[in-house]
C-alpha atoms as a PDB file:
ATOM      1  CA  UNK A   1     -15.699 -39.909   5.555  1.00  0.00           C
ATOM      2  CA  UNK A   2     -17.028 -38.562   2.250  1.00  0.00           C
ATOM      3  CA  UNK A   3     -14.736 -38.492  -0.541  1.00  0.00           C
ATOM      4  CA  UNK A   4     -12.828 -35.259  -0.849  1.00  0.00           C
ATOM      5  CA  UNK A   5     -12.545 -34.622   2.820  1.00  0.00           C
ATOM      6  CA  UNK A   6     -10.835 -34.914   5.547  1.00  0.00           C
ATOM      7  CA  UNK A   7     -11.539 -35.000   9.455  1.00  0.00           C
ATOM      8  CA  UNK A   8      -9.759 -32.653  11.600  1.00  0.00           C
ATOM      9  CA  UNK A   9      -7.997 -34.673  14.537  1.00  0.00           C
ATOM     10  CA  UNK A  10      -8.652 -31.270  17.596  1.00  0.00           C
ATOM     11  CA  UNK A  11     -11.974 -30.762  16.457  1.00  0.00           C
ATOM     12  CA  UNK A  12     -13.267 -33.317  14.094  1.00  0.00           C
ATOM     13  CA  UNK A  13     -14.837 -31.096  12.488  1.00  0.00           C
ATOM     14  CA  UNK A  14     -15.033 -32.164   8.340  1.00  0.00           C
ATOM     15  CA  UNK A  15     -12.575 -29.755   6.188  1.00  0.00           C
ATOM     16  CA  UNK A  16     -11.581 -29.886   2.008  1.00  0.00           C
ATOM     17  CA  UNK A  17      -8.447 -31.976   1.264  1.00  0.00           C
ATOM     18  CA  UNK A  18      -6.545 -29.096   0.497  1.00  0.00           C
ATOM     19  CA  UNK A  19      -7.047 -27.296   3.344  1.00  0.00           C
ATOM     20  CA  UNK A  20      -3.612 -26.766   5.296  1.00  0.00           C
ATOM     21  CA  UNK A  21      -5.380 -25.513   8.458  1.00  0.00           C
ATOM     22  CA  UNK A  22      -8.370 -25.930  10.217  1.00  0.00           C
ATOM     23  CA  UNK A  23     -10.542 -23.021  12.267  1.00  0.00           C
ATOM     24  CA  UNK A  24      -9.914 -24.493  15.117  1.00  0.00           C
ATOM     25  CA  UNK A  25      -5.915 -23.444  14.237  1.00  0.00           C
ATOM     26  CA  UNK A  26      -5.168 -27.391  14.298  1.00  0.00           C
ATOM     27  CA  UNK A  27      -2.303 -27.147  11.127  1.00  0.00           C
ATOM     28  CA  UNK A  28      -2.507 -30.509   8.353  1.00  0.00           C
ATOM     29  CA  UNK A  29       1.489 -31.802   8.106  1.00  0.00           C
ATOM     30  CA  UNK A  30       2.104 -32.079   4.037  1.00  0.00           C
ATOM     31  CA  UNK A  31       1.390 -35.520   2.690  1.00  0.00           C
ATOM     32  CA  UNK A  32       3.953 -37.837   2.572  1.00  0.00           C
ATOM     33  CA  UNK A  33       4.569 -38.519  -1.108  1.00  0.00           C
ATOM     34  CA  UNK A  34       5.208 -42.446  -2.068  1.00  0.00           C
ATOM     35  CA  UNK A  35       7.372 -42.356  -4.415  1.00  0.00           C
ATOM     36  CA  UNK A  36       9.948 -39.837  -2.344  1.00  0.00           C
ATOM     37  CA  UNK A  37      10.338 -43.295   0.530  1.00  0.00           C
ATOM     38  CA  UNK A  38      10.320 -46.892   0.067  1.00  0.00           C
ATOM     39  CA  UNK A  39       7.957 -49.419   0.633  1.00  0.00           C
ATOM     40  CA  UNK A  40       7.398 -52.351   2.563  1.00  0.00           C
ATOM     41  CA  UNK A  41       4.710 -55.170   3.034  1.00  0.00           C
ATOM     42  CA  UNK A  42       4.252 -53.537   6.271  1.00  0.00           C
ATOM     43  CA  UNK A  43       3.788 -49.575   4.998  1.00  0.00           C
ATOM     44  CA  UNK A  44       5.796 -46.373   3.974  1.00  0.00           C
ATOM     45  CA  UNK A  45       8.913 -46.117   5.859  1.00  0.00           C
ATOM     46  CA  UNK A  46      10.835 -42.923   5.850  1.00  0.00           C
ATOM     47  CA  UNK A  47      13.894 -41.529   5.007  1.00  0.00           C
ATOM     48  CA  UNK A  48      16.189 -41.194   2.237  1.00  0.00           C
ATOM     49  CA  UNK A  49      14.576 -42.085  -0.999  1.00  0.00           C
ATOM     50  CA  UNK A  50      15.635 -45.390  -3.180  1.00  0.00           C
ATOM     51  CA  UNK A  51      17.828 -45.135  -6.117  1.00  0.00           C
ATOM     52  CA  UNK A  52      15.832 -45.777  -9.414  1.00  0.00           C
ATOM     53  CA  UNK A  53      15.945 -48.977 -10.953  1.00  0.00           C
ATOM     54  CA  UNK A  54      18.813 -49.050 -13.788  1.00  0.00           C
ATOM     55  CA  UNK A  55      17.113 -48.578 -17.545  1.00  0.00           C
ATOM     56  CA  UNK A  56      16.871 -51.840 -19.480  1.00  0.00           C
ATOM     57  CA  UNK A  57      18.429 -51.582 -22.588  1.00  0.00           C
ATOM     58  CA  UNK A  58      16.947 -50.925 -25.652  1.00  0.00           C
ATOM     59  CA  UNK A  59      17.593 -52.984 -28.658  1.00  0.00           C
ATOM     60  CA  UNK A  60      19.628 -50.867 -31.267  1.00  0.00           C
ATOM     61  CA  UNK A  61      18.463 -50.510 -34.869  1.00  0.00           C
ATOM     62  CA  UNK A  62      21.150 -49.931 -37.419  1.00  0.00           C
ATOM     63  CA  UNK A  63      19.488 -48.007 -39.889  1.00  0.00           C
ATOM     64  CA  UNK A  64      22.848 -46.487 -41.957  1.00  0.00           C
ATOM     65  CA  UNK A  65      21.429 -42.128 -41.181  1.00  0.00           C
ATOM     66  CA  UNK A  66      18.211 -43.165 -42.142  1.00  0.00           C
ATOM     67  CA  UNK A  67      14.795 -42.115 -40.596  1.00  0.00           C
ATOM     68  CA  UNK A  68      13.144 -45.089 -38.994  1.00  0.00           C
ATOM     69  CA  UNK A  69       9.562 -45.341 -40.482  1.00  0.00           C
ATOM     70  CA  UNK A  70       6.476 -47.345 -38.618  1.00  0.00           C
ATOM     71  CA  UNK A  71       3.439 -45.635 -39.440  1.00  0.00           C
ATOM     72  CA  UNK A  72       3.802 -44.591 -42.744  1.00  0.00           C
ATOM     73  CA  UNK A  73       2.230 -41.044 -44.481  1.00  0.00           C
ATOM     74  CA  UNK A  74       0.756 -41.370 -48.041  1.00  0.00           C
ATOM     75  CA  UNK A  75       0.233 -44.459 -50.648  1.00  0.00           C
ATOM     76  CA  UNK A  76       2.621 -46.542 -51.477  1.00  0.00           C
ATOM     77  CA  UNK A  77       5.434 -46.138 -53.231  1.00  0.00           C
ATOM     78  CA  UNK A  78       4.790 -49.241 -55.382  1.00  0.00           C
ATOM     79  CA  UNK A  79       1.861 -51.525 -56.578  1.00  0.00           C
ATOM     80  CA  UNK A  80       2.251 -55.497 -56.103  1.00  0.00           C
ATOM     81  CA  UNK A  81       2.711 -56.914 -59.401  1.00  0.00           C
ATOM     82  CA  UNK A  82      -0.407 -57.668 -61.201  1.00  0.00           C
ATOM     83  CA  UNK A  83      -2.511 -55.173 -59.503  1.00  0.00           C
ATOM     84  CA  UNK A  84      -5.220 -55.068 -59.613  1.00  0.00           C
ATOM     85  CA  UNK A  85      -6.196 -58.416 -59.481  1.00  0.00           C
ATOM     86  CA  UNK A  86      -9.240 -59.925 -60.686  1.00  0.00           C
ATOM     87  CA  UNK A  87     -11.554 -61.573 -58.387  1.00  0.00           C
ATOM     88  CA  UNK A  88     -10.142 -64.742 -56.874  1.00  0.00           C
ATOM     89  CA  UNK A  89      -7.049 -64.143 -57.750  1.00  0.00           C
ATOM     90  CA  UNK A  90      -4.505 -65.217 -55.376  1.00  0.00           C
ATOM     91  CA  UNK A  91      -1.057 -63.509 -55.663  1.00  0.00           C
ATOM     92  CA  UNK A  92       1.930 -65.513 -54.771  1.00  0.00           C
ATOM     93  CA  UNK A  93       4.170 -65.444 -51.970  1.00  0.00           C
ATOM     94  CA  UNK A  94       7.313 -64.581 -54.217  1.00  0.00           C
ATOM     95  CA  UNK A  95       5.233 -61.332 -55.430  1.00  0.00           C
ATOM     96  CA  UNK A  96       4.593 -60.386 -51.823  1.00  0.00           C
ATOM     97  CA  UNK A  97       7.979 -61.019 -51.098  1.00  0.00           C
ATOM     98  CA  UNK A  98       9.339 -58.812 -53.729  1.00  0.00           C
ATOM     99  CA  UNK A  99       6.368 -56.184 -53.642  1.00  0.00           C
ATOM    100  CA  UNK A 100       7.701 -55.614 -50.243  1.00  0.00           C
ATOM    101  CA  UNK A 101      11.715 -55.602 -50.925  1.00  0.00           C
ATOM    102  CA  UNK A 102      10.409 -52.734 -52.897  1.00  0.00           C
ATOM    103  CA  UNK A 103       9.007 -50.945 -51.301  1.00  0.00           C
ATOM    104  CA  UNK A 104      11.795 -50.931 -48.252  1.00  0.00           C
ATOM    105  CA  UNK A 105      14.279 -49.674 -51.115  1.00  0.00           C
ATOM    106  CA  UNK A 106      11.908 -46.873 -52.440  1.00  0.00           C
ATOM    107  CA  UNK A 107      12.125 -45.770 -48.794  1.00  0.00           C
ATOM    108  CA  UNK A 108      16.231 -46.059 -48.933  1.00  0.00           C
ATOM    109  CA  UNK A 109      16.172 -44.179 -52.240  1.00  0.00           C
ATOM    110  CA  UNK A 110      13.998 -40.889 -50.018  1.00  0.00           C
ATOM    111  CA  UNK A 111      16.454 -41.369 -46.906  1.00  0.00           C
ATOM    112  CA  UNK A 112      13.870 -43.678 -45.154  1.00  0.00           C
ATOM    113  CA  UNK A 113      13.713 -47.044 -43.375  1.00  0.00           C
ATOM    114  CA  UNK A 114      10.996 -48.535 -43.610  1.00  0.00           C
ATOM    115  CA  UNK A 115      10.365 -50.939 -40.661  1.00  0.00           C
ATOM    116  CA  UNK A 116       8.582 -53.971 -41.398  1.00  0.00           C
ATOM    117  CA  UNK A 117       5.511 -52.601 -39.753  1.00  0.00           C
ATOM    118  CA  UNK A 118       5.416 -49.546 -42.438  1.00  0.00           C
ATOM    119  CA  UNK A 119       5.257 -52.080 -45.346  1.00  0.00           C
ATOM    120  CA  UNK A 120       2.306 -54.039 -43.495  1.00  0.00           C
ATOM    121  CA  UNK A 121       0.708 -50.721 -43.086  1.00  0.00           C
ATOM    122  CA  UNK A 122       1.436 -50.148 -46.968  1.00  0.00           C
ATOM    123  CA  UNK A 123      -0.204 -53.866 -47.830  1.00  0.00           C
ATOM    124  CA  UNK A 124      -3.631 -52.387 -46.649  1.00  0.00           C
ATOM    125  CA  UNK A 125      -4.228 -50.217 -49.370  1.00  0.00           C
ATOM    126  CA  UNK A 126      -4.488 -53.616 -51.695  1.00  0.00           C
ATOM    127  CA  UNK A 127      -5.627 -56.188 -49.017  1.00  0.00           C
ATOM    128  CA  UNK A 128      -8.579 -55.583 -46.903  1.00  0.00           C
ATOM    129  CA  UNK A 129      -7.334 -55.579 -43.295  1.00  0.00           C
ATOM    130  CA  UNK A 130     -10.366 -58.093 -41.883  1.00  0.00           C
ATOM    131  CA  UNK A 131      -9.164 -60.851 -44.247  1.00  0.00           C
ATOM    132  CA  UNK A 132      -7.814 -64.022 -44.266  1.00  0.00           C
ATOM    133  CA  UNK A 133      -5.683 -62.914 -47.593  1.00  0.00           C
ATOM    134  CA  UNK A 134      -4.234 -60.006 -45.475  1.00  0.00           C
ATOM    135  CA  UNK A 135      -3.028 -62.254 -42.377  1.00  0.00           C
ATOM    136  CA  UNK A 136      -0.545 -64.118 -44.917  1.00  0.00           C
ATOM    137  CA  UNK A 137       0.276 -61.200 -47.140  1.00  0.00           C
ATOM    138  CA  UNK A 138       1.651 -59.632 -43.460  1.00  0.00           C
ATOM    139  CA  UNK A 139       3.517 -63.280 -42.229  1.00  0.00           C
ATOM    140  CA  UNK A 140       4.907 -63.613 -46.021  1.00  0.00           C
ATOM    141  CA  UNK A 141       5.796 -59.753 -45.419  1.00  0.00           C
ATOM    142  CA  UNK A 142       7.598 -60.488 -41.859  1.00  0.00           C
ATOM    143  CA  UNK A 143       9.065 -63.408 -43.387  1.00  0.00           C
ATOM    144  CA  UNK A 144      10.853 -61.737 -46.468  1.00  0.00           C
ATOM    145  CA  UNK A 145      11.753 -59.219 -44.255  1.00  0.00           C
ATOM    146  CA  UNK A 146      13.661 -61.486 -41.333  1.00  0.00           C
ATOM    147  CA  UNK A 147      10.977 -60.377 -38.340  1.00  0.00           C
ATOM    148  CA  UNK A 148      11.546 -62.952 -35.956  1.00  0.00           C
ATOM    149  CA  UNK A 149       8.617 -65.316 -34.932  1.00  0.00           C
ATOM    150  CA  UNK A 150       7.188 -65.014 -31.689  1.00  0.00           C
ATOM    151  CA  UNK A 151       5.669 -67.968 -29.653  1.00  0.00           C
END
């Protein structure tokens, strides 16, 4: 059967899915929708629908009133100290650390929490994102800021 047809069972003749009834007066039943019954390994079985699977709960973020921010808008509201660097210059992890305490309580002092995320977005205006510099600028980041490790 080509796609976007159907075969009448009286007739056979070949009619558009959405046709409810055929010349031949043969009428199409409505199609059963899958998620109205449940399902088995063996097919659709009717009757009354199932009950929808209980939410999983979300972790709560205490954030004291304050907007939670990701994906920050705008620069930063802070340089790193020392910046700009000169080439070669490693900064050290106590500056990222503190760069980025910063930076979450400029966002406190505009009625804004910034999520650790928002201050790794921040770090690419002085890192460049493909570099090896930027991957421990955002674990020294995570790590000031208590983001759990995942394995």
């Amino acid at each position: 059967m080509p796609r976007g047809l159907k075969e009448c069972p009286k007739c056979h003749k070949s009619v558009g899915l959405r046709t409810q009834r055929c010349e031949c007066g043969h009428q199409f039943s409505p199609p059963v929708k899958l998620a109205d019954t449940p399902a088995t390994a063996a097919g659709v079985i009717g009757g009354a629908p199932a009950e929808p699977p209980a939410p999983e709960p979300q972790p709560s973020v205490v954030t004291s009133g304050r907007s939670r921010v990701v994906i920050p808008a705008g620069k930063p509201p802070c340089k790193p100290k020392g910046h700009p660097w000169d080439a070669g210059v490693q900064v050290t992890d106590e500056d990222i650390a503190s760069w980025a305490e910063q930076v979450r309580a400029a966002g406190w002092d505009k009625g804004q929490d910034y999520a650790p995320e928002a201050v790794c977005y921040f770090a690419r205006y002085f890192w460049d994102i493909n570099s090896q510099e930027y991957r421990r600028v955002v674990g020294v980041i995570n790590k000031a800021l208590h983001v759990p490790e995942y394995s």
